[in-house]
PDB file of N, CA and C in Angstrom:
ATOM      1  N   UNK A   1       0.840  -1.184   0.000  1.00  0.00           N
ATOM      2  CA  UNK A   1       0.000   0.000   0.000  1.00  0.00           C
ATOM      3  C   UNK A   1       0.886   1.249   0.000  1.00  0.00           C
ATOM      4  N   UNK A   2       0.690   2.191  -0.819  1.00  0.00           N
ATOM      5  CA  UNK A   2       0.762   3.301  -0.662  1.00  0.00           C
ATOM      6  C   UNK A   2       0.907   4.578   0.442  1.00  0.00           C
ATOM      7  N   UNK A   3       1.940   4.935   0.653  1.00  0.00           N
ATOM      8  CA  UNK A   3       2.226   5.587   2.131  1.00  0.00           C
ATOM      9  C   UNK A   3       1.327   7.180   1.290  1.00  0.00           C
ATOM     10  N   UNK A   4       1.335   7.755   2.596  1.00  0.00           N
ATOM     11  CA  UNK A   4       0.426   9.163   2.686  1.00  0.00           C
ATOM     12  C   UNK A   4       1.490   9.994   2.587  1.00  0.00           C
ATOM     13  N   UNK A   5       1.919  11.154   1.626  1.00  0.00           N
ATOM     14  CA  UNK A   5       2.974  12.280   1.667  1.00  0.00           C
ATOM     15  C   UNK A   5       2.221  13.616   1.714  1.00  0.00           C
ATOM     16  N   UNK A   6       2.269  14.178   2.100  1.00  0.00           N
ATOM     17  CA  UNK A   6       1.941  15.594   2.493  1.00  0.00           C
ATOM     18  C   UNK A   6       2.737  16.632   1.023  1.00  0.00           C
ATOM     19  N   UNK A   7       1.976  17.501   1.079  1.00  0.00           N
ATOM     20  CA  UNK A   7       3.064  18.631   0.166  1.00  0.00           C
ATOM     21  C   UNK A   7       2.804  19.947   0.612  1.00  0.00           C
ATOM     22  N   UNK A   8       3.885  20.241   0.047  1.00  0.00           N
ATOM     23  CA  UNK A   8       4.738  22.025   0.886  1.00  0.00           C
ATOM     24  C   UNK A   8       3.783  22.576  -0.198  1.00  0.00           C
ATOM     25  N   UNK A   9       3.894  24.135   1.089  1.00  0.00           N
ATOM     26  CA  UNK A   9       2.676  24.863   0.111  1.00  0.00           C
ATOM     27  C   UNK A   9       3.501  26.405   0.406  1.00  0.00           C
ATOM     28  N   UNK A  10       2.934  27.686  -0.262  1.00  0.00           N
ATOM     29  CA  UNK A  10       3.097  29.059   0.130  1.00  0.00           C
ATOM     30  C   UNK A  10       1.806  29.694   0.258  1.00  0.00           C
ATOM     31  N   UNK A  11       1.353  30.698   1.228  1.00  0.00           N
ATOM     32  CA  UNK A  11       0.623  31.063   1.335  1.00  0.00           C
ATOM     33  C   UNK A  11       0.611  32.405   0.177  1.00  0.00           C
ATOM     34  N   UNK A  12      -0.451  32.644  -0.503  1.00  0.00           N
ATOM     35  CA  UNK A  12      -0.463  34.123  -1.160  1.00  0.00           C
ATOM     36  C   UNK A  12      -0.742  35.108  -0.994  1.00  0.00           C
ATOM     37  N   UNK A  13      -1.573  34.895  -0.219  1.00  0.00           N
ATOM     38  CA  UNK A  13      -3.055  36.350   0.335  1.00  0.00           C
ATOM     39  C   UNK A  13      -3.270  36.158   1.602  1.00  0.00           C
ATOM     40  N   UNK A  14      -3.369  37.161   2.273  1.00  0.00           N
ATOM     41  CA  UNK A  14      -2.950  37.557   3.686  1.00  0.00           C
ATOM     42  C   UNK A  14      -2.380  37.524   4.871  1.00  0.00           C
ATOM     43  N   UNK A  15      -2.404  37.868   6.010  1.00  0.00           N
ATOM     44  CA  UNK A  15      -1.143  38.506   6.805  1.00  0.00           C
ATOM     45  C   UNK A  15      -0.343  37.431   6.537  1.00  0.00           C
ATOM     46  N   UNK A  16      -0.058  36.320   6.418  1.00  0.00           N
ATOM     47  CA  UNK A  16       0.675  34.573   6.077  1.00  0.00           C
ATOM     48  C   UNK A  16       1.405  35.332   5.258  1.00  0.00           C
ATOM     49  N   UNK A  17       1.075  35.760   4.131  1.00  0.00           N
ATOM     50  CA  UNK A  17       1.737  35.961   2.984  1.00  0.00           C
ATOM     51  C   UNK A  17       3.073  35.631   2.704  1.00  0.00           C
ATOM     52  N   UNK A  18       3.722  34.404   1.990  1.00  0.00           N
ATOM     53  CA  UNK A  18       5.156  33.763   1.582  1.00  0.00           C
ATOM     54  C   UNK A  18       5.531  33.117   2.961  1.00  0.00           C
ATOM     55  N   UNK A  19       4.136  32.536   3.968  1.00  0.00           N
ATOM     56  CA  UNK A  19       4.723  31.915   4.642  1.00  0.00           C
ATOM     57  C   UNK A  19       4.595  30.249   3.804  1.00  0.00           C
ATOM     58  N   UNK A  20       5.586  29.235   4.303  1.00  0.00           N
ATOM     59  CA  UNK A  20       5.591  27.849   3.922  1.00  0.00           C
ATOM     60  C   UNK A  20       4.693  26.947   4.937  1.00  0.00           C
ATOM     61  N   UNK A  21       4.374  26.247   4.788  1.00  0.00           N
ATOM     62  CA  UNK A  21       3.307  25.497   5.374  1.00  0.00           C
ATOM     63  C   UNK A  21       3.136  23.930   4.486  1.00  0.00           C
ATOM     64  N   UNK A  22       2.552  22.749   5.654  1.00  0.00           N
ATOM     65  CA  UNK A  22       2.518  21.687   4.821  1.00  0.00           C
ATOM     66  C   UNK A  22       1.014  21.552   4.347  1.00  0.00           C
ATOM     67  N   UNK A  23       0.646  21.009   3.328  1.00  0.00           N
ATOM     68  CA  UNK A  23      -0.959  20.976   3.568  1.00  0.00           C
ATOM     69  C   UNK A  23      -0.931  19.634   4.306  1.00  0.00           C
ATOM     70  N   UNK A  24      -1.550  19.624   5.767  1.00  0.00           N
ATOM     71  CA  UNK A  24      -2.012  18.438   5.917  1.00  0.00           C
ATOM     72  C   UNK A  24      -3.543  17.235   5.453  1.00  0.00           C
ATOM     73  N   UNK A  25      -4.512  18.543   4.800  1.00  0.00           N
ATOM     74  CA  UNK A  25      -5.543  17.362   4.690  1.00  0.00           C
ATOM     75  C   UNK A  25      -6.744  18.846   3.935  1.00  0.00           C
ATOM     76  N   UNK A  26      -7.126  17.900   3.030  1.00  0.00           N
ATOM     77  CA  UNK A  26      -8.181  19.121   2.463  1.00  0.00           C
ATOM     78  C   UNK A  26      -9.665  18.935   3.109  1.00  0.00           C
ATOM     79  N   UNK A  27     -10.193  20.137   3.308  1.00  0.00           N
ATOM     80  CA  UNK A  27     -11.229  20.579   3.943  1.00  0.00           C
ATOM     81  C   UNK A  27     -12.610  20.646   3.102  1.00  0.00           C
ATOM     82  N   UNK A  28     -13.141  19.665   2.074  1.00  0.00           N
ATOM     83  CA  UNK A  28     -13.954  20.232   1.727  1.00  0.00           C
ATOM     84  C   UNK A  28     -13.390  20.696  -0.300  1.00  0.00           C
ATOM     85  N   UNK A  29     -14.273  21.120  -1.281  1.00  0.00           N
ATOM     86  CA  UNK A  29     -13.686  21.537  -1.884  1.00  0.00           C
ATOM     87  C   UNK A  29     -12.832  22.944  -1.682  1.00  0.00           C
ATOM     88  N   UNK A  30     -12.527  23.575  -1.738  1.00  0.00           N
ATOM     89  CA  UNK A  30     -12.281  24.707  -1.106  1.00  0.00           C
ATOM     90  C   UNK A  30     -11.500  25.497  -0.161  1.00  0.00           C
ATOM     91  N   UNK A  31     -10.652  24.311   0.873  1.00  0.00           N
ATOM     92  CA  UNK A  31     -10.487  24.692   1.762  1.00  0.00           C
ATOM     93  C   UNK A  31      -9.007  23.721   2.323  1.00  0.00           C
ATOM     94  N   UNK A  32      -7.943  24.115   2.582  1.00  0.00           N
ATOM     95  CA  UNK A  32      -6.889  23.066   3.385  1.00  0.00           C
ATOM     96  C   UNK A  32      -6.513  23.369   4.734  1.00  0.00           C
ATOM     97  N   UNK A  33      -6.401  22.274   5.024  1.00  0.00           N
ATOM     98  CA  UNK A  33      -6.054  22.068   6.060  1.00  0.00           C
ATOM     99  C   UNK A  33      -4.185  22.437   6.139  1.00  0.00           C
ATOM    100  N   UNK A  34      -3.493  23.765   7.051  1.00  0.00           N
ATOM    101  CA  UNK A  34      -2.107  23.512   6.782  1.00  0.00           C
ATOM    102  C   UNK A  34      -1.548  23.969   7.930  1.00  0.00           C
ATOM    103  N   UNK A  35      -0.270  23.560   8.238  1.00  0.00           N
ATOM    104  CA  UNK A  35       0.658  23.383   9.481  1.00  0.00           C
ATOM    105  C   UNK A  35       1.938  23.673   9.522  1.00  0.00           C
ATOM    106  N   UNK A  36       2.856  24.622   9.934  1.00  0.00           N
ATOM    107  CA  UNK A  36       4.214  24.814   9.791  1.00  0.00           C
ATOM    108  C   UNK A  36       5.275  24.411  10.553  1.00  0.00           C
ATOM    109  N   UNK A  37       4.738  23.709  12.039  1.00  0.00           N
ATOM    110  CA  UNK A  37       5.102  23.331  13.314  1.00  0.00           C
ATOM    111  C   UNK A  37       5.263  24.163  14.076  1.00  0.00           C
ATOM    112  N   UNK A  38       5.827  25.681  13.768  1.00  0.00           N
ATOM    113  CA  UNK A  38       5.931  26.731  14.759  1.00  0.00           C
ATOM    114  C   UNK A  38       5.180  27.413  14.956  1.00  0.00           C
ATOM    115  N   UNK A  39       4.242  28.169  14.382  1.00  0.00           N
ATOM    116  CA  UNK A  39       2.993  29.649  14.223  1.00  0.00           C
ATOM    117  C   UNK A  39       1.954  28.439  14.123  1.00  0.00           C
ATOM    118  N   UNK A  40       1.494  27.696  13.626  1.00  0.00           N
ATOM    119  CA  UNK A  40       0.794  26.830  13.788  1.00  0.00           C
ATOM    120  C   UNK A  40       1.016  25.412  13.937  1.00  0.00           C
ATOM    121  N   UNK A  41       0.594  25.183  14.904  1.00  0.00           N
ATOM    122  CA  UNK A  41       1.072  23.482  15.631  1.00  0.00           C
ATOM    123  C   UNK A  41       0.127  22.633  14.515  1.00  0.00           C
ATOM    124  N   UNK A  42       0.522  21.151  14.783  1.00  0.00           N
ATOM    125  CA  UNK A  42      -0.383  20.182  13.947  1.00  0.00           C
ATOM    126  C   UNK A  42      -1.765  20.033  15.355  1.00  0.00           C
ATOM    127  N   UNK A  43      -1.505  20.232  16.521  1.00  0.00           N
ATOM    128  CA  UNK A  43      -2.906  20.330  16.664  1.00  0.00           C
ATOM    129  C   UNK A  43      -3.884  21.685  16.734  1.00  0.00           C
ATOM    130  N   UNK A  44      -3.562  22.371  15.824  1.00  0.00           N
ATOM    131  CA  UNK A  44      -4.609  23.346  15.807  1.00  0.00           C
ATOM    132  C   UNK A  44      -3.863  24.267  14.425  1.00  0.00           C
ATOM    133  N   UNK A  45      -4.135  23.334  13.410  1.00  0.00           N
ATOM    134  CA  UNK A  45      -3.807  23.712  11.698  1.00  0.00           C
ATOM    135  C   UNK A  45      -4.767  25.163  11.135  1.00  0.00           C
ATOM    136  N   UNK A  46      -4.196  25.718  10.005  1.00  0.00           N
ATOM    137  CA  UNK A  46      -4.876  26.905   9.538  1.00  0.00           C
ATOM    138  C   UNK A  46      -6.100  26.105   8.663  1.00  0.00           C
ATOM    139  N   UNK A  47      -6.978  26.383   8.292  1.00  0.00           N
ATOM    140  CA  UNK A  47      -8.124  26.782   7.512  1.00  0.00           C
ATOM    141  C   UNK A  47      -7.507  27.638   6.450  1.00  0.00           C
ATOM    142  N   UNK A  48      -7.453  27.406   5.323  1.00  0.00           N
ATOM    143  CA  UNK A  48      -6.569  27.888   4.319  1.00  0.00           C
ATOM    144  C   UNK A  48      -7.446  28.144   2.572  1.00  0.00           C
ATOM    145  N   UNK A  49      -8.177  28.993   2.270  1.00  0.00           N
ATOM    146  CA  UNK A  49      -8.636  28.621   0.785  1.00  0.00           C
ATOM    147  C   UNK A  49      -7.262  28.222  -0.110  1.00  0.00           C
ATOM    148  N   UNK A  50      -8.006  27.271  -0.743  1.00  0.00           N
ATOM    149  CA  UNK A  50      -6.626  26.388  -1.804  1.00  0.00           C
ATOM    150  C   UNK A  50      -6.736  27.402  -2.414  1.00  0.00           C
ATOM    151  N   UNK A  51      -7.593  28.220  -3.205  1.00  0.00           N
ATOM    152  CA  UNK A  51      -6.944  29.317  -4.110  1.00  0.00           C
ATOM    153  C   UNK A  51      -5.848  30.598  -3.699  1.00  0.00           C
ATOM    154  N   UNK A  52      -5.539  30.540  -2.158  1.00  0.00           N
ATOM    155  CA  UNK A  52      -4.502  31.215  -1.872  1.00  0.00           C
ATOM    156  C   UNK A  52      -3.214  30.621  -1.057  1.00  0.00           C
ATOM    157  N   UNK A  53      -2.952  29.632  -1.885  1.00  0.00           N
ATOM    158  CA  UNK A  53      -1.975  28.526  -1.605  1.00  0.00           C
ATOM    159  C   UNK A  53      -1.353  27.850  -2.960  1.00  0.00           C
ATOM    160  N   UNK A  54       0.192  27.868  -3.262  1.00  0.00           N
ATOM    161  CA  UNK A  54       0.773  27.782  -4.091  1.00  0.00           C
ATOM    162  C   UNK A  54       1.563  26.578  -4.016  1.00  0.00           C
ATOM    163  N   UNK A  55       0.811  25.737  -4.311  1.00  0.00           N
ATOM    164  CA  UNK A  55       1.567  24.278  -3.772  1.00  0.00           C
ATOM    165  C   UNK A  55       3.372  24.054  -4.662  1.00  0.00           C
ATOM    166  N   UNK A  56       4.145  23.470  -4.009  1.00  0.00           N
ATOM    167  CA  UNK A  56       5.455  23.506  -3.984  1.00  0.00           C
ATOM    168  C   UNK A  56       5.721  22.113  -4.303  1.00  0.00           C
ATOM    169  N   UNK A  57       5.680  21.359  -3.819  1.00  0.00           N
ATOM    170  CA  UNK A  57       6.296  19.759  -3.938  1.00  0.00           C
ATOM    171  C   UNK A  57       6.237  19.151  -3.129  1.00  0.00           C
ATOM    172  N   UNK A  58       6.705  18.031  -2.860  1.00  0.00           N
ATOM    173  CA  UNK A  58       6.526  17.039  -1.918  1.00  0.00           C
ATOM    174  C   UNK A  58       7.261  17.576  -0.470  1.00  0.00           C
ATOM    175  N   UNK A  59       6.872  16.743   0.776  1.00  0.00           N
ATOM    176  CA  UNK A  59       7.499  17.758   1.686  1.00  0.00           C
ATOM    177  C   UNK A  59       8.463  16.583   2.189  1.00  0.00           C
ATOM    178  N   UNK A  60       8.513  15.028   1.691  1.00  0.00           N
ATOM    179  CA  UNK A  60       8.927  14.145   2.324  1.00  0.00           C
ATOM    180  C   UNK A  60       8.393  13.336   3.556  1.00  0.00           C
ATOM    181  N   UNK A  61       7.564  13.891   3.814  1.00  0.00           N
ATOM    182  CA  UNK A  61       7.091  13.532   5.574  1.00  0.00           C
ATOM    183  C   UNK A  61       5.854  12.377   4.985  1.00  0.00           C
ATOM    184  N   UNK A  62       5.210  11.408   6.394  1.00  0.00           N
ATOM    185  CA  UNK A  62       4.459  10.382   5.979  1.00  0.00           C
ATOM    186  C   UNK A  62       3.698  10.346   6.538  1.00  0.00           C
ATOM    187  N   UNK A  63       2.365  10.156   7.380  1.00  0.00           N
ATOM    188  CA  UNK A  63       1.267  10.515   8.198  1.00  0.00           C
ATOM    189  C   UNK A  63       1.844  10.226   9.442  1.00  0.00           C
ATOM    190  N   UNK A  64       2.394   8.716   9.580  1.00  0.00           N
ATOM    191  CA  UNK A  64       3.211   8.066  10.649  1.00  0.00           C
ATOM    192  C   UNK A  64       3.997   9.099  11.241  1.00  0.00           C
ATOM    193  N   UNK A  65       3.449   9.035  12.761  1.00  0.00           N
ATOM    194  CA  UNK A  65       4.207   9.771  14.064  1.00  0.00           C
ATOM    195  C   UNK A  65       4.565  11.476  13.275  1.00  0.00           C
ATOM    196  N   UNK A  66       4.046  11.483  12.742  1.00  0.00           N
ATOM    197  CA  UNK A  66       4.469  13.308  12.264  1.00  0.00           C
ATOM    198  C   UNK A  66       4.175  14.057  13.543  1.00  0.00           C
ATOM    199  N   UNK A  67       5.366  15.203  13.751  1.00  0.00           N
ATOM    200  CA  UNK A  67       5.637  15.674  14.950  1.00  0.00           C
ATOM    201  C   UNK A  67       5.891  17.181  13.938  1.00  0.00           C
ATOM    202  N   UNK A  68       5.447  18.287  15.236  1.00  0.00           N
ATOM    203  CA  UNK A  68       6.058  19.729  14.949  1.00  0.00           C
ATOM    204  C   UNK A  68       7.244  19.787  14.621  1.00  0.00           C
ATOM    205  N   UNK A  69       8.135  19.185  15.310  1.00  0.00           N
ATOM    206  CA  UNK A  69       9.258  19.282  14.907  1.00  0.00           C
ATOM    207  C   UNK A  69      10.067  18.721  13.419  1.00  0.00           C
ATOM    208  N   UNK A  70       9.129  17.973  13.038  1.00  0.00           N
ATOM    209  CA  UNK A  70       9.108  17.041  12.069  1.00  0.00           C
ATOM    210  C   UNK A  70       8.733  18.139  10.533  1.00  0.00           C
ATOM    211  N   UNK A  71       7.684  19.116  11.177  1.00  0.00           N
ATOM    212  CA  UNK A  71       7.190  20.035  10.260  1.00  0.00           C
ATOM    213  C   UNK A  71       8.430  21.015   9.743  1.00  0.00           C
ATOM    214  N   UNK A  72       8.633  21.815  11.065  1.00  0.00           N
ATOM    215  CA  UNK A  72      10.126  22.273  10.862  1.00  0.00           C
ATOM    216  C   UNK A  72      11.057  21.924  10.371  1.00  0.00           C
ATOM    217  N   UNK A  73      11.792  20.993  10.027  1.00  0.00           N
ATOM    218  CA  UNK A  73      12.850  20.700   9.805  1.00  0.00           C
ATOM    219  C   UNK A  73      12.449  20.278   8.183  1.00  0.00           C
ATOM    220  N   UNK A  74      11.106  19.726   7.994  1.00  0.00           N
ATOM    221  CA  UNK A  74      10.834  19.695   6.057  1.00  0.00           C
ATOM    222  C   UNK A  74      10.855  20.436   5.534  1.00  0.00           C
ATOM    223  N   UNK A  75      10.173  21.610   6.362  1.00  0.00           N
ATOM    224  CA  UNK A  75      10.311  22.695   5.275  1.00  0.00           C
ATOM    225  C   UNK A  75      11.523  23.972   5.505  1.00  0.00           C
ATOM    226  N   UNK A  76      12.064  23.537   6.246  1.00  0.00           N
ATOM    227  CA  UNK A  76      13.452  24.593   6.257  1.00  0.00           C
ATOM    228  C   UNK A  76      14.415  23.720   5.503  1.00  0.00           C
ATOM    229  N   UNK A  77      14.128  22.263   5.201  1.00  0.00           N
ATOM    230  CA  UNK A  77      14.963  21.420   4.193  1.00  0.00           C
ATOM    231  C   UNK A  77      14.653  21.717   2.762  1.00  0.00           C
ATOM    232  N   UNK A  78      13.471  22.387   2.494  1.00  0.00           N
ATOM    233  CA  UNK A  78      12.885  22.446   1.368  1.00  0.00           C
ATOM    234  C   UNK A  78      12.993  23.530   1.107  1.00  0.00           C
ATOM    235  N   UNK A  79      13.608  24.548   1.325  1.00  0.00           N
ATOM    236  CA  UNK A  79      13.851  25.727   0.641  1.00  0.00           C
ATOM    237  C   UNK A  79      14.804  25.667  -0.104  1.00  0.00           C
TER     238      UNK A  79
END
């Protein structure tokens, strides 16, 4: 089976603006779910419209034991 990968995103439109973030899980049409580990923890993710989110690539990470710290370190690897 198929493991779960997350992908790196940028925010476009408002105060966020060019922050990085992972999407963890979509909300609906319309809407993601996203997490950076620091400004927003994985337990309490942004509410994000996908149309102001610029998806980036894979972030490496796998659903398994994903940790804040885990968030951090993908996407400061991914720049």
């Amino acid at each position: 089976m198929k493991e779960l990968t997350f992908k790196t995103a940028v925010s476009l439109k408002g105060h966020d603006t060019g922050r990085r973030y992972v999407v963890l899980a979509l909300a609906g049409e319309d809407f993601a779910l996203v997490s950076d580990g620091e400004y927003r923890k994985l337990d309490n993710p942004k509410l994000k419209r996908i149309k102001h989110l610029r998806v980036d690539g894979d972030s490496g990470l796998c659903a398994e034991g994903l940790t804040n710290e885990m968030l951090k370190r993908a996407l400061k690897d991914s720049n």
